[in-house]
Structure formats: C-alpha cells, structure tokens
N, C-alpha and C. Protein backbone atom coordinates (compact mmCIF):
# COMPACT_ATOMS: atom_id res chain seq x y z
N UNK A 1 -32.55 -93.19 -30.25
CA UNK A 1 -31.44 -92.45 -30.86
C UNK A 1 -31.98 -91.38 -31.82
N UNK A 2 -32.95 -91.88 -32.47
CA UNK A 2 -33.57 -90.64 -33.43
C UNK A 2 -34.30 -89.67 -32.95
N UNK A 3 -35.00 -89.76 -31.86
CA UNK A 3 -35.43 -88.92 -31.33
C UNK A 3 -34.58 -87.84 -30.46
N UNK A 4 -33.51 -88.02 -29.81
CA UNK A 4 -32.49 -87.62 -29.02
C UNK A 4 -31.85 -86.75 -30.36
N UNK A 5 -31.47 -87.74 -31.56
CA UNK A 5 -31.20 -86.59 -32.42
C UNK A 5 -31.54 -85.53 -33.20
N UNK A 6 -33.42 -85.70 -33.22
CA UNK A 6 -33.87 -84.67 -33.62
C UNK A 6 -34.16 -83.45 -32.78
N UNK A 7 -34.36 -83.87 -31.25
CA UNK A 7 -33.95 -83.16 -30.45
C UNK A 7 -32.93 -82.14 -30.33
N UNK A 8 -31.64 -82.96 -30.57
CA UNK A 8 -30.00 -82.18 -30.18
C UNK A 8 -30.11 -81.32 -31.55
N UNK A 9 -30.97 -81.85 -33.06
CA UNK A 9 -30.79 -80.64 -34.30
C UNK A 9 -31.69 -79.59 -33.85
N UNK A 10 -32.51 -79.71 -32.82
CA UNK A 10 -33.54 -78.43 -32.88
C UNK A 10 -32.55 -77.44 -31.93
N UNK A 11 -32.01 -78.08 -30.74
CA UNK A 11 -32.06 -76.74 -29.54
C UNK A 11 -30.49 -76.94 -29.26
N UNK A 12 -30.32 -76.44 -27.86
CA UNK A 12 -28.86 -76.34 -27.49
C UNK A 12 -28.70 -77.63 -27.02
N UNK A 13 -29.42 -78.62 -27.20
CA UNK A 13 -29.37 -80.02 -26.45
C UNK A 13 -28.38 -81.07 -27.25
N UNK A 14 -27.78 -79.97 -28.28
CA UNK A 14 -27.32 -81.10 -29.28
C UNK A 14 -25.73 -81.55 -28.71
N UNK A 15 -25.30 -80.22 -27.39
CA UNK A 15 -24.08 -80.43 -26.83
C UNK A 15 -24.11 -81.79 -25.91
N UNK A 16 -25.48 -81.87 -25.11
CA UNK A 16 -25.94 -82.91 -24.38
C UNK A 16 -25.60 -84.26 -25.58
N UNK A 17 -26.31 -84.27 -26.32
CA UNK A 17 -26.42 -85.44 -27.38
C UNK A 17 -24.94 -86.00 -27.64
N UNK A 18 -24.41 -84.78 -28.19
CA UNK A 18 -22.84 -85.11 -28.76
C UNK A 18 -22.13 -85.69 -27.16
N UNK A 19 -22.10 -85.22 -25.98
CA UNK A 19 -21.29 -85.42 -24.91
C UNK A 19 -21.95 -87.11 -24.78
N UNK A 20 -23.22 -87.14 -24.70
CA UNK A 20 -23.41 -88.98 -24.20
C UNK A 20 -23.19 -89.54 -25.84
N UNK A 21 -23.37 -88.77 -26.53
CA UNK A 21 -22.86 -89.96 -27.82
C UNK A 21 -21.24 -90.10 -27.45
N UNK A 22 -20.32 -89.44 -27.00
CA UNK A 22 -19.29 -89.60 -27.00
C UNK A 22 -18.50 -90.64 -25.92
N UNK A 23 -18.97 -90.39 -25.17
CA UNK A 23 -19.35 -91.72 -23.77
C UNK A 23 -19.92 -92.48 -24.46
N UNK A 24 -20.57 -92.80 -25.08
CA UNK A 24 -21.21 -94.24 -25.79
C UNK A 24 -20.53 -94.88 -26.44
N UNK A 25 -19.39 -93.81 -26.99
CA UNK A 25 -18.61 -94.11 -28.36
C UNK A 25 -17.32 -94.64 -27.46
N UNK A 26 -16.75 -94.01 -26.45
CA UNK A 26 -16.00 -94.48 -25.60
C UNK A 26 -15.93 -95.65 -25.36
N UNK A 27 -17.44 -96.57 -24.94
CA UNK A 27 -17.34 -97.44 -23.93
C UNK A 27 -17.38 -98.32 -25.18
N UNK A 28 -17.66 -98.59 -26.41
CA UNK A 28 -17.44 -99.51 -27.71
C UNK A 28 -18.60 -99.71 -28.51
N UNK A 29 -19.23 -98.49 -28.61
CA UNK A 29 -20.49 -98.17 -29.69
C UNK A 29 -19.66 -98.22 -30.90
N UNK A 30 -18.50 -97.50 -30.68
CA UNK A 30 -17.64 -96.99 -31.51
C UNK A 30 -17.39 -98.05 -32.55
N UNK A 31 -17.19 -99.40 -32.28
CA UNK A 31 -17.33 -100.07 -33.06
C UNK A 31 -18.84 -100.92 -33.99
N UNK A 32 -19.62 -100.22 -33.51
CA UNK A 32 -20.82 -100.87 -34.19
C UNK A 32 -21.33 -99.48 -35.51
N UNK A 33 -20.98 -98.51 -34.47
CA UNK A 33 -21.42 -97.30 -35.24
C UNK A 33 -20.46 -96.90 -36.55
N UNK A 34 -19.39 -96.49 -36.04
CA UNK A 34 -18.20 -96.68 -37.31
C UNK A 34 -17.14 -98.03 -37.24
C-alpha cells in the first residue's frame, strides 16, 4: 500500500491508485480503513 502510494503521489498513477483503492473500499476495506 505504501509503495503504490508513493507511486500514485509522484506520477499520473495516482488516478490508477485512487480507482483500485476505491474497488477495495467497495468490496469492505471500507470498514477497516475508515
């Protein structure tokens, strides 16, 4: 995860990052994360 996110802060990859964090968050990350 930290790496993916220092990734998505450097380049345009951060749309990639945000889209599977959001699918992650979908499927019930959502509850561990917030």
């Amino acid at each position: 995860m930290l790496q993916a996110k220092q990734v998505g802060v450097r380049g345009p990859s951060k749309e990639n990052f945000l889209k599977k964090f959001y699918k992650l968050s979908k499927l019930g990350l959502q509850r561990n994360k917030f």
